[in-house]
PDB file of N, CA and C in Angstrom:
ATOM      1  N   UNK A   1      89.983 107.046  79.471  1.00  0.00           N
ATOM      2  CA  UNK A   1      88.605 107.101  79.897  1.00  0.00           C
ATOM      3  C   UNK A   1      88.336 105.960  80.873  1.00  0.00           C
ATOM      4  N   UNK A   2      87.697 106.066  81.549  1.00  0.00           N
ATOM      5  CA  UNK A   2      86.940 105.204  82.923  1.00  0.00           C
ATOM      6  C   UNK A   2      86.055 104.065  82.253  1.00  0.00           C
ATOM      7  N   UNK A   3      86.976 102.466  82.636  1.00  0.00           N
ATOM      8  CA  UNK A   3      85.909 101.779  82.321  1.00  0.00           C
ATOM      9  C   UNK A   3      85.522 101.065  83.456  1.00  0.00           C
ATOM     10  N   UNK A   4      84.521 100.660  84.050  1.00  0.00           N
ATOM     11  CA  UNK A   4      83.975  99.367  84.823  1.00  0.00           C
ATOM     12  C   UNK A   4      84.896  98.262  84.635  1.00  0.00           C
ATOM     13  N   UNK A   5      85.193  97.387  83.485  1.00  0.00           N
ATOM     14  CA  UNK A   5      85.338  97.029  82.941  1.00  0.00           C
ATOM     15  C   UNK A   5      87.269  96.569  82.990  1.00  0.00           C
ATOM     16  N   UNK A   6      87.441  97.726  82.542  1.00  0.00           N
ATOM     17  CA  UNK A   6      88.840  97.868  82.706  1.00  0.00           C
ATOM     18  C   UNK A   6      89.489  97.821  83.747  1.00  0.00           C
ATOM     19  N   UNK A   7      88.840  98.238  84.672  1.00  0.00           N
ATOM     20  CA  UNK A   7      89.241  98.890  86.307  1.00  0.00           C
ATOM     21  C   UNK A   7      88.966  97.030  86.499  1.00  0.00           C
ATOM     22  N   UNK A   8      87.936  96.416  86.454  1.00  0.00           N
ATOM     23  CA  UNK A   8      87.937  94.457  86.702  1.00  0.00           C
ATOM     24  C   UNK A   8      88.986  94.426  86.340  1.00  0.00           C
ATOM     25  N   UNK A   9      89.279  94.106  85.481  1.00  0.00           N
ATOM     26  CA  UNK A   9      90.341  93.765  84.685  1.00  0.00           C
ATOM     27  C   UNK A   9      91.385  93.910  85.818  1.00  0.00           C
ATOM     28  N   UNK A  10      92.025  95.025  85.702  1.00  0.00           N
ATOM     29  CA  UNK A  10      93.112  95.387  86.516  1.00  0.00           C
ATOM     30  C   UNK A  10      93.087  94.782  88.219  1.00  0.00           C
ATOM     31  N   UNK A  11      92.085  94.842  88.691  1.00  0.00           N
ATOM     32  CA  UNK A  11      91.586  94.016  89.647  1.00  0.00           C
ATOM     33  C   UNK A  11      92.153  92.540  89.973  1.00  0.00           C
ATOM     34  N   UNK A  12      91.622  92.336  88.762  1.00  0.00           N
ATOM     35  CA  UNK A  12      91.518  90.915  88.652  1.00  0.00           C
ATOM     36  C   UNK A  12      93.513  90.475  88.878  1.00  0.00           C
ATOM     37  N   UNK A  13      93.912  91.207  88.032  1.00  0.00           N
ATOM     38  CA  UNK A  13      95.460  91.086  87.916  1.00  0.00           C
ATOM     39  C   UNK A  13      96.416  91.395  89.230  1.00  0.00           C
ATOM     40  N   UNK A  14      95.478  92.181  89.708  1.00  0.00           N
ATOM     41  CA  UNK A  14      95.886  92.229  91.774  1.00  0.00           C
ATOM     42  C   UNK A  14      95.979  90.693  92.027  1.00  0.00           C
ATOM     43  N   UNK A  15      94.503  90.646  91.716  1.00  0.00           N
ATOM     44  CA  UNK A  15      94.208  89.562  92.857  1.00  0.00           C
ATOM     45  C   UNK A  15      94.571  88.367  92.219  1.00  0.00           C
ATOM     46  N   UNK A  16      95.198  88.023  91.106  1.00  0.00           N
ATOM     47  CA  UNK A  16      96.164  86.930  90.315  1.00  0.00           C
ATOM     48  C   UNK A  16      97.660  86.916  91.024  1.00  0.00           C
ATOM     49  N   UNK A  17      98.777  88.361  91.299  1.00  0.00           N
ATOM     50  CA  UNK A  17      99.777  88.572  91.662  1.00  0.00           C
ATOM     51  C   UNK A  17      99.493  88.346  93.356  1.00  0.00           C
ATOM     52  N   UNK A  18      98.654  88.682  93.841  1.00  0.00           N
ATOM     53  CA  UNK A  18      98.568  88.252  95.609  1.00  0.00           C
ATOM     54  C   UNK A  18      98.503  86.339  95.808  1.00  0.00           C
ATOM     55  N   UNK A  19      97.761  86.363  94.768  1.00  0.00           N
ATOM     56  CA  UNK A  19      97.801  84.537  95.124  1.00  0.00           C
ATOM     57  C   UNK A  19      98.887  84.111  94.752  1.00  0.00           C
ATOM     58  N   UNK A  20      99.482  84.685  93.449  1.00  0.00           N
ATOM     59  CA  UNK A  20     101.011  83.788  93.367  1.00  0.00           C
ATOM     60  C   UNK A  20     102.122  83.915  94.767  1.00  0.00           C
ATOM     61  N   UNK A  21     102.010  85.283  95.157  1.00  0.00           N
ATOM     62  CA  UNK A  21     102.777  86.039  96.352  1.00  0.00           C
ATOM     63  C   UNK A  21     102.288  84.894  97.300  1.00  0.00           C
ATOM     64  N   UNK A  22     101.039  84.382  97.470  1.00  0.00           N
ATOM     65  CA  UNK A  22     100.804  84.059  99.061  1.00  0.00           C
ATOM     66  C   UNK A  22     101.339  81.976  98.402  1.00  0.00           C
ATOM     67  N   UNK A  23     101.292  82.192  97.603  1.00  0.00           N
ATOM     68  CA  UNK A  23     102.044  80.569  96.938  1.00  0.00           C
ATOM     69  C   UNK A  23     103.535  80.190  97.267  1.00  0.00           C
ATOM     70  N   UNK A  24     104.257  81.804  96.984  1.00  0.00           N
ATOM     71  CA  UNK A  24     105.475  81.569  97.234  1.00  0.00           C
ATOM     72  C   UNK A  24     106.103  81.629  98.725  1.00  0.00           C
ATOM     73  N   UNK A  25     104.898  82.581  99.576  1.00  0.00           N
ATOM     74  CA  UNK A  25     105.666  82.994 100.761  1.00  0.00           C
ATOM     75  C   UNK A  25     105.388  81.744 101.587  1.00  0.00           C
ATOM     76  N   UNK A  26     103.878  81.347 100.960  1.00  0.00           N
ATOM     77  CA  UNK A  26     103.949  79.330 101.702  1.00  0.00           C
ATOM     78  C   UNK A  26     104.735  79.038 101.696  1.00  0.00           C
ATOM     79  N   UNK A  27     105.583  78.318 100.793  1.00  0.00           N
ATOM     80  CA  UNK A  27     106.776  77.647 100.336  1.00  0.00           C
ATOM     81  C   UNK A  27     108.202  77.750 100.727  1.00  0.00           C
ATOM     82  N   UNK A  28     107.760  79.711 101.333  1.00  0.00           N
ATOM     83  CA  UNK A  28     109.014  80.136 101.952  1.00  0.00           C
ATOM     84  C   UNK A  28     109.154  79.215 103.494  1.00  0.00           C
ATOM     85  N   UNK A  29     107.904  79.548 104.029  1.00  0.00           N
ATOM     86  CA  UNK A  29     107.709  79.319 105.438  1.00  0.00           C
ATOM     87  C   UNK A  29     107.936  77.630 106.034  1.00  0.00           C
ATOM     88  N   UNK A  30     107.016  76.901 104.697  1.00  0.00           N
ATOM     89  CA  UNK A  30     107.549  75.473 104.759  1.00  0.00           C
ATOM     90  C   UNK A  30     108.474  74.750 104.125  1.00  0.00           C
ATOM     91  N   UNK A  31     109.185  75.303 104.194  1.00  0.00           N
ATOM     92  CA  UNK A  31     110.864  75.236 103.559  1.00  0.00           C
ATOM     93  C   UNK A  31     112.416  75.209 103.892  1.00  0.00           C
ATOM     94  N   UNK A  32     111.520  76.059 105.711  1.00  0.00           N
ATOM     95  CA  UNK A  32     112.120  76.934 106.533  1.00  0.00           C
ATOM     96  C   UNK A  32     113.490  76.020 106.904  1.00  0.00           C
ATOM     97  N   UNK A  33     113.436  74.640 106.895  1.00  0.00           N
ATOM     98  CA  UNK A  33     114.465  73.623 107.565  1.00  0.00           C
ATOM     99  C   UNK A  33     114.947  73.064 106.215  1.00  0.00           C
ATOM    100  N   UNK A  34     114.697  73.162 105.144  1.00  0.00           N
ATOM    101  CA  UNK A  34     115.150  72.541 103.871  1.00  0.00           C
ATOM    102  C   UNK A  34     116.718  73.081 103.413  1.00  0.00           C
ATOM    103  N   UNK A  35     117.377  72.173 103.766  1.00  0.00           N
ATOM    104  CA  UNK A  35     119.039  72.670 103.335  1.00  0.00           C
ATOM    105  C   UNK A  35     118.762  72.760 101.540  1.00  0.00           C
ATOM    106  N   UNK A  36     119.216  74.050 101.292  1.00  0.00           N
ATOM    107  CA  UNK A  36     119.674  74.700 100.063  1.00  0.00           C
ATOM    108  C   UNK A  36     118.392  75.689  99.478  1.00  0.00           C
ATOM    109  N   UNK A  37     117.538  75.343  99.746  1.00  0.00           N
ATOM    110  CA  UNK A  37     116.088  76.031  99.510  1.00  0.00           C
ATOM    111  C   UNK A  37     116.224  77.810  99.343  1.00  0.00           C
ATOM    112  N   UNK A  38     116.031  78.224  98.212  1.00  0.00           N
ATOM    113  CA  UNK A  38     116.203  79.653  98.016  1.00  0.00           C
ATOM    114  C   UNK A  38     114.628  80.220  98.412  1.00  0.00           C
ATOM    115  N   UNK A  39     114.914  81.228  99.296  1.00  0.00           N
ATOM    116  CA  UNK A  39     113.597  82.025  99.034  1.00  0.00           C
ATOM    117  C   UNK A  39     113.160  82.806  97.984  1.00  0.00           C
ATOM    118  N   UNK A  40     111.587  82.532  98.002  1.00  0.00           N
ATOM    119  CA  UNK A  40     111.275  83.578  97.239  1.00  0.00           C
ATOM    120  C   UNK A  40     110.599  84.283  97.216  1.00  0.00           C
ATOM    121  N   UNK A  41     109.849  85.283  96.768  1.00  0.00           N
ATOM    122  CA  UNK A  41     108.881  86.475  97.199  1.00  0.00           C
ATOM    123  C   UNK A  41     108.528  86.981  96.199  1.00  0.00           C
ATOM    124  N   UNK A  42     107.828  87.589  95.700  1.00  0.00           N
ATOM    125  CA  UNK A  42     106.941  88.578  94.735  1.00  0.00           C
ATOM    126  C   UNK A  42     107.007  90.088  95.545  1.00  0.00           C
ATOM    127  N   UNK A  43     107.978  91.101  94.788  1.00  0.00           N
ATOM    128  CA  UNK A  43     108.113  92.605  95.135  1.00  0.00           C
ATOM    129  C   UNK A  43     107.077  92.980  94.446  1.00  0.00           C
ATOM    130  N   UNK A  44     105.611  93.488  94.978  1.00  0.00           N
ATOM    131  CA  UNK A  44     105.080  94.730  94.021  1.00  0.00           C
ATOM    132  C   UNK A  44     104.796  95.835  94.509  1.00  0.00           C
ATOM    133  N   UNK A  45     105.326  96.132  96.154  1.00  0.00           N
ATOM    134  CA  UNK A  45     105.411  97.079  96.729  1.00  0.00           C
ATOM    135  C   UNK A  45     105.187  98.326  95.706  1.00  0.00           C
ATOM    136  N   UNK A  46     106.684  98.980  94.990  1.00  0.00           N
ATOM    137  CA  UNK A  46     107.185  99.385  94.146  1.00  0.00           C
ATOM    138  C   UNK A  46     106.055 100.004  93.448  1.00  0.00           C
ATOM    139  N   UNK A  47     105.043  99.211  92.916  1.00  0.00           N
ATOM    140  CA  UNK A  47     104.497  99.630  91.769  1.00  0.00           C
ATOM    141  C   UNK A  47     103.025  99.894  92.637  1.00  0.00           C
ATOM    142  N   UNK A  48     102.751  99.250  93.968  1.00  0.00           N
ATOM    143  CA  UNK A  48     101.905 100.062  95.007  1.00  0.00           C
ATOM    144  C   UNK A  48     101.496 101.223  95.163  1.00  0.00           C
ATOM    145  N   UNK A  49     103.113 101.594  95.546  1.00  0.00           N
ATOM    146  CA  UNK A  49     103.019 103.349  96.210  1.00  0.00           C
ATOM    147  C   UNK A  49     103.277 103.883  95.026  1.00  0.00           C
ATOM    148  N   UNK A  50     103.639 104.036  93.759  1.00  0.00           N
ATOM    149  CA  UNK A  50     103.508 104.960  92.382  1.00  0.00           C
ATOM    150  C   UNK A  50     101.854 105.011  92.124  1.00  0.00           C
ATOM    151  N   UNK A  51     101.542 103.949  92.419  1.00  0.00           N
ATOM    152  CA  UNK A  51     100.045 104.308  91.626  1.00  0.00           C
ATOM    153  C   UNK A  51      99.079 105.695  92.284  1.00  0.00           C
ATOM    154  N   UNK A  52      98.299 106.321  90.857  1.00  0.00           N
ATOM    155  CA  UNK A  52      97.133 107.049  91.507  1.00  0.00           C
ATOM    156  C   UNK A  52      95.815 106.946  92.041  1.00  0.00           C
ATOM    157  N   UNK A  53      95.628 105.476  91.781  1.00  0.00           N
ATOM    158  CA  UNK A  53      94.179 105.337  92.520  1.00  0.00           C
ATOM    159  C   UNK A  53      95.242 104.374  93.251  1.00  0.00           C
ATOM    160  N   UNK A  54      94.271 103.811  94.368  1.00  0.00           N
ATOM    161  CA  UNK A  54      94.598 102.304  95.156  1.00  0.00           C
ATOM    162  C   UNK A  54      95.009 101.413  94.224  1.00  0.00           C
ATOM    163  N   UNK A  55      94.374 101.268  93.439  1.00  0.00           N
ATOM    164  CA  UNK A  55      94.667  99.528  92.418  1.00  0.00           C
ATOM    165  C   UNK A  55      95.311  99.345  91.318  1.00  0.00           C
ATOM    166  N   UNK A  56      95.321 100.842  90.416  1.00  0.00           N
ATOM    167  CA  UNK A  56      95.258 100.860  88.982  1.00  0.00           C
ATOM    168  C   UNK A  56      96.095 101.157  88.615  1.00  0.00           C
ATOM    169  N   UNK A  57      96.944 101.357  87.520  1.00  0.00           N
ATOM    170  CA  UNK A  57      97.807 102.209  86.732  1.00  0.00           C
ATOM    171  C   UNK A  57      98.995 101.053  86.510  1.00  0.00           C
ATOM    172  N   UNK A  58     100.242 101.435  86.878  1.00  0.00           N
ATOM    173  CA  UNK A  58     101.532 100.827  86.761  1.00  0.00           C
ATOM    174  C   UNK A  58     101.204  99.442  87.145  1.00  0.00           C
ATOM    175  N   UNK A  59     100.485  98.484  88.118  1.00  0.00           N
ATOM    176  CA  UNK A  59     100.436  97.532  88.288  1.00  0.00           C
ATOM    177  C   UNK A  59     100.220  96.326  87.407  1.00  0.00           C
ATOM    178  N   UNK A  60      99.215  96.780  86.686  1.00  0.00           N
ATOM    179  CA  UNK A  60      98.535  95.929  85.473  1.00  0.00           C
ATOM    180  C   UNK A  60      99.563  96.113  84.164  1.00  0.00           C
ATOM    181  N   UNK A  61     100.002  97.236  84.256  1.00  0.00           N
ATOM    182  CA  UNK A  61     100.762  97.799  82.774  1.00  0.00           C
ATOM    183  C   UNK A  61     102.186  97.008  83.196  1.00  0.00           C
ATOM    184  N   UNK A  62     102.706  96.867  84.311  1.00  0.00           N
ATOM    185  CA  UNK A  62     103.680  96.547  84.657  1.00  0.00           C
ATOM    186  C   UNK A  62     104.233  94.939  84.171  1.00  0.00           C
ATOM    187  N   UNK A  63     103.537  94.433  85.396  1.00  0.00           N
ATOM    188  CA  UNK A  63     103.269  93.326  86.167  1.00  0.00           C
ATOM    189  C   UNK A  63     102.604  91.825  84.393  1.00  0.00           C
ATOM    190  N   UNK A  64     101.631  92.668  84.149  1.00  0.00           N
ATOM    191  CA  UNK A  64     100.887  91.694  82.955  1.00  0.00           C
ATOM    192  C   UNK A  64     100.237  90.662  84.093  1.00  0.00           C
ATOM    193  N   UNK A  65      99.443  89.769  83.184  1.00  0.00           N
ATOM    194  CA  UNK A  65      98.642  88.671  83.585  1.00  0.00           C
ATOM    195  C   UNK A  65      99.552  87.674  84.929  1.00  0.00           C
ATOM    196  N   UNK A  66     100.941  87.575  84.997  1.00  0.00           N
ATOM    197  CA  UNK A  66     101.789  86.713  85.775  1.00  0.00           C
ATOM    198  C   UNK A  66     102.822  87.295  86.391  1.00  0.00           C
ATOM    199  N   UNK A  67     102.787  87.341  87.063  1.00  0.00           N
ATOM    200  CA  UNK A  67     103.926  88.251  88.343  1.00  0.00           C
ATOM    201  C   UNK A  67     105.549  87.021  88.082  1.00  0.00           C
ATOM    202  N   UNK A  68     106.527  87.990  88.208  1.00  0.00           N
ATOM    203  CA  UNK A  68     108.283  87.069  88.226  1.00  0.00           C
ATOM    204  C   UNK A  68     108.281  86.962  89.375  1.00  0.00           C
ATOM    205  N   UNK A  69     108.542  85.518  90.201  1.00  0.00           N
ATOM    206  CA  UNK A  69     109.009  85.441  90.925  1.00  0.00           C
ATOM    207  C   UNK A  69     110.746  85.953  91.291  1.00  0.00           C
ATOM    208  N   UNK A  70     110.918  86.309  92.430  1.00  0.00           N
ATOM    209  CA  UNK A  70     112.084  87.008  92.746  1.00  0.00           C
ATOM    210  C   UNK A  70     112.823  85.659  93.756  1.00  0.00           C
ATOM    211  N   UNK A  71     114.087  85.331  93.307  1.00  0.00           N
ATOM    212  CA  UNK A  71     114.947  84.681  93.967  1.00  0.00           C
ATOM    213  C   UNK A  71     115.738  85.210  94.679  1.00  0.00           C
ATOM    214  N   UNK A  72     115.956  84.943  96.236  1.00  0.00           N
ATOM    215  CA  UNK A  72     116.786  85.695  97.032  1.00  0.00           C
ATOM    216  C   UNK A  72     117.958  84.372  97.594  1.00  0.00           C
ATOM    217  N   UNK A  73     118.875  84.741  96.827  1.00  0.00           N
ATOM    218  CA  UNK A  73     120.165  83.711  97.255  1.00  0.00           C
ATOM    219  C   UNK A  73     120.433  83.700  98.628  1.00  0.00           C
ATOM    220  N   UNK A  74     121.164  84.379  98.806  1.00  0.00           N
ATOM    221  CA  UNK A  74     121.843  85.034  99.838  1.00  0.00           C
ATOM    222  C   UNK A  74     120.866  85.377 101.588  1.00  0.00           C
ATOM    223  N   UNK A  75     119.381  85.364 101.086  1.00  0.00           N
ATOM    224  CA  UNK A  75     119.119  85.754 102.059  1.00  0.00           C
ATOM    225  C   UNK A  75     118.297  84.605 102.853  1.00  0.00           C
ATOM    226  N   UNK A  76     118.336  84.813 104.249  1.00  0.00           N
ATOM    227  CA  UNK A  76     117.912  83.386 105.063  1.00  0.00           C
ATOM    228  C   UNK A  76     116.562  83.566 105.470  1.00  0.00           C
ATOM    229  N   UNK A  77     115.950  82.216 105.653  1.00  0.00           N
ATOM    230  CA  UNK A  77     113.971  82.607 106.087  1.00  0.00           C
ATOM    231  C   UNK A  77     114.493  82.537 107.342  1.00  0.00           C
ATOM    232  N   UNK A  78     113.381  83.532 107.642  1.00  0.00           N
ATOM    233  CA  UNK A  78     113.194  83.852 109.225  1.00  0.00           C
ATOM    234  C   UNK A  78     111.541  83.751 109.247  1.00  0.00           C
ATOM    235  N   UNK A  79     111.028  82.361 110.148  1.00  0.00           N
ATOM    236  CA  UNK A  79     109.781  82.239 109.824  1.00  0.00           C
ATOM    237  C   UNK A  79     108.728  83.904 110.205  1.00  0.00           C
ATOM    238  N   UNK A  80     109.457  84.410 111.457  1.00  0.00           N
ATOM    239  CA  UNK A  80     108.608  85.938 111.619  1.00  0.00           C
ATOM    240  C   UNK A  80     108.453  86.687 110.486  1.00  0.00           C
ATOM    241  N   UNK A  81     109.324  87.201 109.653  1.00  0.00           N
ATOM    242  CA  UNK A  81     109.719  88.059 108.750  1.00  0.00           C
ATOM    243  C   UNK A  81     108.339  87.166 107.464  1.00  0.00           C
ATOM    244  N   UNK A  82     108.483  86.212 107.364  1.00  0.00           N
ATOM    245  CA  UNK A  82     107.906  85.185 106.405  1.00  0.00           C
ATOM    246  C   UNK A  82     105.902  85.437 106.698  1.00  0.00           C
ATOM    247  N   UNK A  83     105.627  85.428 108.111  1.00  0.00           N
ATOM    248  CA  UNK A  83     104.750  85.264 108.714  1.00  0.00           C
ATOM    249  C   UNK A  83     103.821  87.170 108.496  1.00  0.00           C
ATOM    250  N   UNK A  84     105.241  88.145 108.744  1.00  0.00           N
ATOM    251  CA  UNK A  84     104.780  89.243 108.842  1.00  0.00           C
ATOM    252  C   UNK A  84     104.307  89.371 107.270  1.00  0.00           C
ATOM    253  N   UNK A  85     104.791  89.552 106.424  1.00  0.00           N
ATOM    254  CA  UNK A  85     104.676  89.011 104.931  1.00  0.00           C
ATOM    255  C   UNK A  85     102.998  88.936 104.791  1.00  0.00           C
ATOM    256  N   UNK A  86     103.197  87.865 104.983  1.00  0.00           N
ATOM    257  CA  UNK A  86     101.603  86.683 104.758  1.00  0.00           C
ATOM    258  C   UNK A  86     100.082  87.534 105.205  1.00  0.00           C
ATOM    259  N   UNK A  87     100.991  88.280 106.252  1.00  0.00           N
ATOM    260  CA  UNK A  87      99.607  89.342 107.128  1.00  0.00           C
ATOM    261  C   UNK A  87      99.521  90.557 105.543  1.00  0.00           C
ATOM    262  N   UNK A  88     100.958  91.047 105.555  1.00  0.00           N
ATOM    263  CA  UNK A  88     100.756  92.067 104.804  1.00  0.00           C
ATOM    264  C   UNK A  88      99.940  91.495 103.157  1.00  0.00           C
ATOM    265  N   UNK A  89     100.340  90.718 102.548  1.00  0.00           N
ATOM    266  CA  UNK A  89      99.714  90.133 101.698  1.00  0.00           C
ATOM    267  C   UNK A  89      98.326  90.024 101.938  1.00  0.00           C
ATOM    268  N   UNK A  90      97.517  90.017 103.068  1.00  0.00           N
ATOM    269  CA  UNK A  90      96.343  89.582 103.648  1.00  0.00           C
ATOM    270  C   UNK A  90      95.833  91.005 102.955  1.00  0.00           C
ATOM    271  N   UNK A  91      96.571  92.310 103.915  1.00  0.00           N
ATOM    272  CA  UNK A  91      95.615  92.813 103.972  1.00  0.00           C
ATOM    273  C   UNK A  91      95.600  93.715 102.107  1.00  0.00           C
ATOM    274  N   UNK A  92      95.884  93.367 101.488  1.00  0.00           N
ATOM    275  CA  UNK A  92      96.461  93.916  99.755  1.00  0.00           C
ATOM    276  C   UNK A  92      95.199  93.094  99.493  1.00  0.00           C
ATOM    277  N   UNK A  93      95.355  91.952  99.534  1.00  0.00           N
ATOM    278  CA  UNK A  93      94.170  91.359  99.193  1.00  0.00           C
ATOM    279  C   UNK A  93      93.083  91.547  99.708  1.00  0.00           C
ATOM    280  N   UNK A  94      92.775  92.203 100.840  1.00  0.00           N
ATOM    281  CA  UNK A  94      91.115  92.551 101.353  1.00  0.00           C
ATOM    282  C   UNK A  94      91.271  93.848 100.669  1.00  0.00           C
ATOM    283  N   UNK A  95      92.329  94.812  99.999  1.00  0.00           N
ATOM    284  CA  UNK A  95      91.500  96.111  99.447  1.00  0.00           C
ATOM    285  C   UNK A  95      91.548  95.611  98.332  1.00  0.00           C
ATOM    286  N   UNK A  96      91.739  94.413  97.365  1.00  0.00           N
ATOM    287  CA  UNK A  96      91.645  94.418  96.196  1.00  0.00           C
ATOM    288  C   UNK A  96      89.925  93.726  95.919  1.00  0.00           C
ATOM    289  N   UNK A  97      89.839  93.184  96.962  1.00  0.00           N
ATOM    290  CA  UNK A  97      88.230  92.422  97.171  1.00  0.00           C
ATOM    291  C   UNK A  97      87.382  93.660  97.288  1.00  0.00           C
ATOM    292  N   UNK A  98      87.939  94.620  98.478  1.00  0.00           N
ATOM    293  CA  UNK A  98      86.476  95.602  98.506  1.00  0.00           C
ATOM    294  C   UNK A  98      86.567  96.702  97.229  1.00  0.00           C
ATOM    295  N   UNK A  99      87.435  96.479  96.719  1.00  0.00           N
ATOM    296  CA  UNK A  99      87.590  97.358  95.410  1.00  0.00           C
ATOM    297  C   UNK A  99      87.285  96.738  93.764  1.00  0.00           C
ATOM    298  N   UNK A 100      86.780  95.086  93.853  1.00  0.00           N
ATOM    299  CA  UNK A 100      86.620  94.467  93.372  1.00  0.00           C
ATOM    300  C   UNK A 100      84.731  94.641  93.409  1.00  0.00           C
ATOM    301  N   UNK A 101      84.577  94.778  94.754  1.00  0.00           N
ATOM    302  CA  UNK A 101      82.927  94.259  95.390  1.00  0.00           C
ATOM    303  C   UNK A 101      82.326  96.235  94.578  1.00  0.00           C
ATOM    304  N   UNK A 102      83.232  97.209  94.954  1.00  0.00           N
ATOM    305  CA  UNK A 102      82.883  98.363  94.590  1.00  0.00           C
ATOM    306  C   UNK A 102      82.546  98.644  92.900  1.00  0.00           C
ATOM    307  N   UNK A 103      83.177  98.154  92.574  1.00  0.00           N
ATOM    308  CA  UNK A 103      83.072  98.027  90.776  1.00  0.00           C
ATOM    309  C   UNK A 103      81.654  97.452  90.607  1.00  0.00           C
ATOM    310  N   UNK A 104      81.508  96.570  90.969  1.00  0.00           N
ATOM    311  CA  UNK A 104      80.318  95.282  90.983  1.00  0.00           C
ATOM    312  C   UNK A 104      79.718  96.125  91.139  1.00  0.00           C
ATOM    313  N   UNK A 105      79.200  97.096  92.769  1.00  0.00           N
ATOM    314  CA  UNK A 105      78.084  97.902  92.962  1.00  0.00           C
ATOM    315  C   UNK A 105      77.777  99.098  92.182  1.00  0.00           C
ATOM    316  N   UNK A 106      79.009  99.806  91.366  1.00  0.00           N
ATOM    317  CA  UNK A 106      78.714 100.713  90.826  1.00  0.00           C
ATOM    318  C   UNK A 106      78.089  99.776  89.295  1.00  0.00           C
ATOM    319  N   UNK A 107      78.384  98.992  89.131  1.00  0.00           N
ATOM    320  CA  UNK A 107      77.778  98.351  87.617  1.00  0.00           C
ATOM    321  C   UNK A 107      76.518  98.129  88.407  1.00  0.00           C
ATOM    322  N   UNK A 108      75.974  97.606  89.313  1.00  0.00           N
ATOM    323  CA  UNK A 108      74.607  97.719  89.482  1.00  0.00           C
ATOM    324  C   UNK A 108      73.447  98.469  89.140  1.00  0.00           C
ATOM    325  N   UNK A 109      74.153  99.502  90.212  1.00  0.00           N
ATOM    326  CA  UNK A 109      73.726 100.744  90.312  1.00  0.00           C
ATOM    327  C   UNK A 109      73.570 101.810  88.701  1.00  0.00           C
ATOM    328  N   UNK A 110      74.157 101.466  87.960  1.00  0.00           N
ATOM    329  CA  UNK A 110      74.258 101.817  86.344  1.00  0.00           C
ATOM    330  C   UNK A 110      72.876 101.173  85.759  1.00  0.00           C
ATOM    331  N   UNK A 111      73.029  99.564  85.839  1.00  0.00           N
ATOM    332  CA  UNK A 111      71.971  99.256  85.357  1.00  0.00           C
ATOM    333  C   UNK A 111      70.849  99.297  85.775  1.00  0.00           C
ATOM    334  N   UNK A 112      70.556  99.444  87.412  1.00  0.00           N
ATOM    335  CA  UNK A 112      69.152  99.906  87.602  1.00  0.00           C
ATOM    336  C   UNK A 112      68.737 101.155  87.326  1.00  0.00           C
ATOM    337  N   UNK A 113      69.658 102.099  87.540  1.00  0.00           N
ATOM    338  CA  UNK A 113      69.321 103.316  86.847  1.00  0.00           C
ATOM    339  C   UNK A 113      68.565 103.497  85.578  1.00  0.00           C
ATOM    340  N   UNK A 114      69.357 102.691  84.378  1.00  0.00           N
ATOM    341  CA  UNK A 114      68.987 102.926  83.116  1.00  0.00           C
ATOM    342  C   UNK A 114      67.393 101.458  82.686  1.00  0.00           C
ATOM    343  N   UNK A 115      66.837 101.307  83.935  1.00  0.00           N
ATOM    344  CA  UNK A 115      65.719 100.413  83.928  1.00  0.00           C
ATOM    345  C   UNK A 115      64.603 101.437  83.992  1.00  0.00           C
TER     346      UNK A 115
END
């Protein structure tokens, strides 16, 4: 069943896993000259494109309150690749805000109704 409520919730757990993501891909970028420095990244692509709404489902059930960071041995920063990243992260996080701001308006809109 559909909660307000729940759907925050899950929200909220977006927008917890984008800030750790945009923590690590910092770290990637200023790191970039650091001999031995492993990158790292947060994959939640994956659990993106499965879902049936934009935000909900596998992500929250998945993922929980704290996203694993992913260690990439083997692979080298390339500040572009790092940079393109950071955009894409950008824009995950502006639909988790207007889908955040949408919840809000429909709880409004509930309670002035029932005034």
């Amino acid at each position: 069943m559909y909660s307000p409520l729940t759907s925050m919730g899950r929200v909220a757990l977006m927008l917890d896993l984008v800030s750790q993501r945009q923590v690590a891909l910092g770290s990637n970028l200023a790191n970039v000259h650091t001999p031995g420095y492993v990158r790292r990244d947060i994959n939640f692509g994956e659990y993106l494109s499965s879902m049936n709404s934009p935000l909900e489902t596998k992500l929250s059930q998945k993922l929980g309150p704290s996203a694993i960071i992913e260690e990439h041995y083997q692979e080298q920063i390339r500040p572009d690749k790092e940079l393109l990243e950071i955009q894409n992260n950008a824009l995950i996080y502006n639909i988790a805000t207007r889908r955040m701001s949408n919840i809000i308006n429909e709880m409004k809109t509930a309670i002035n109704v029932g005034k």
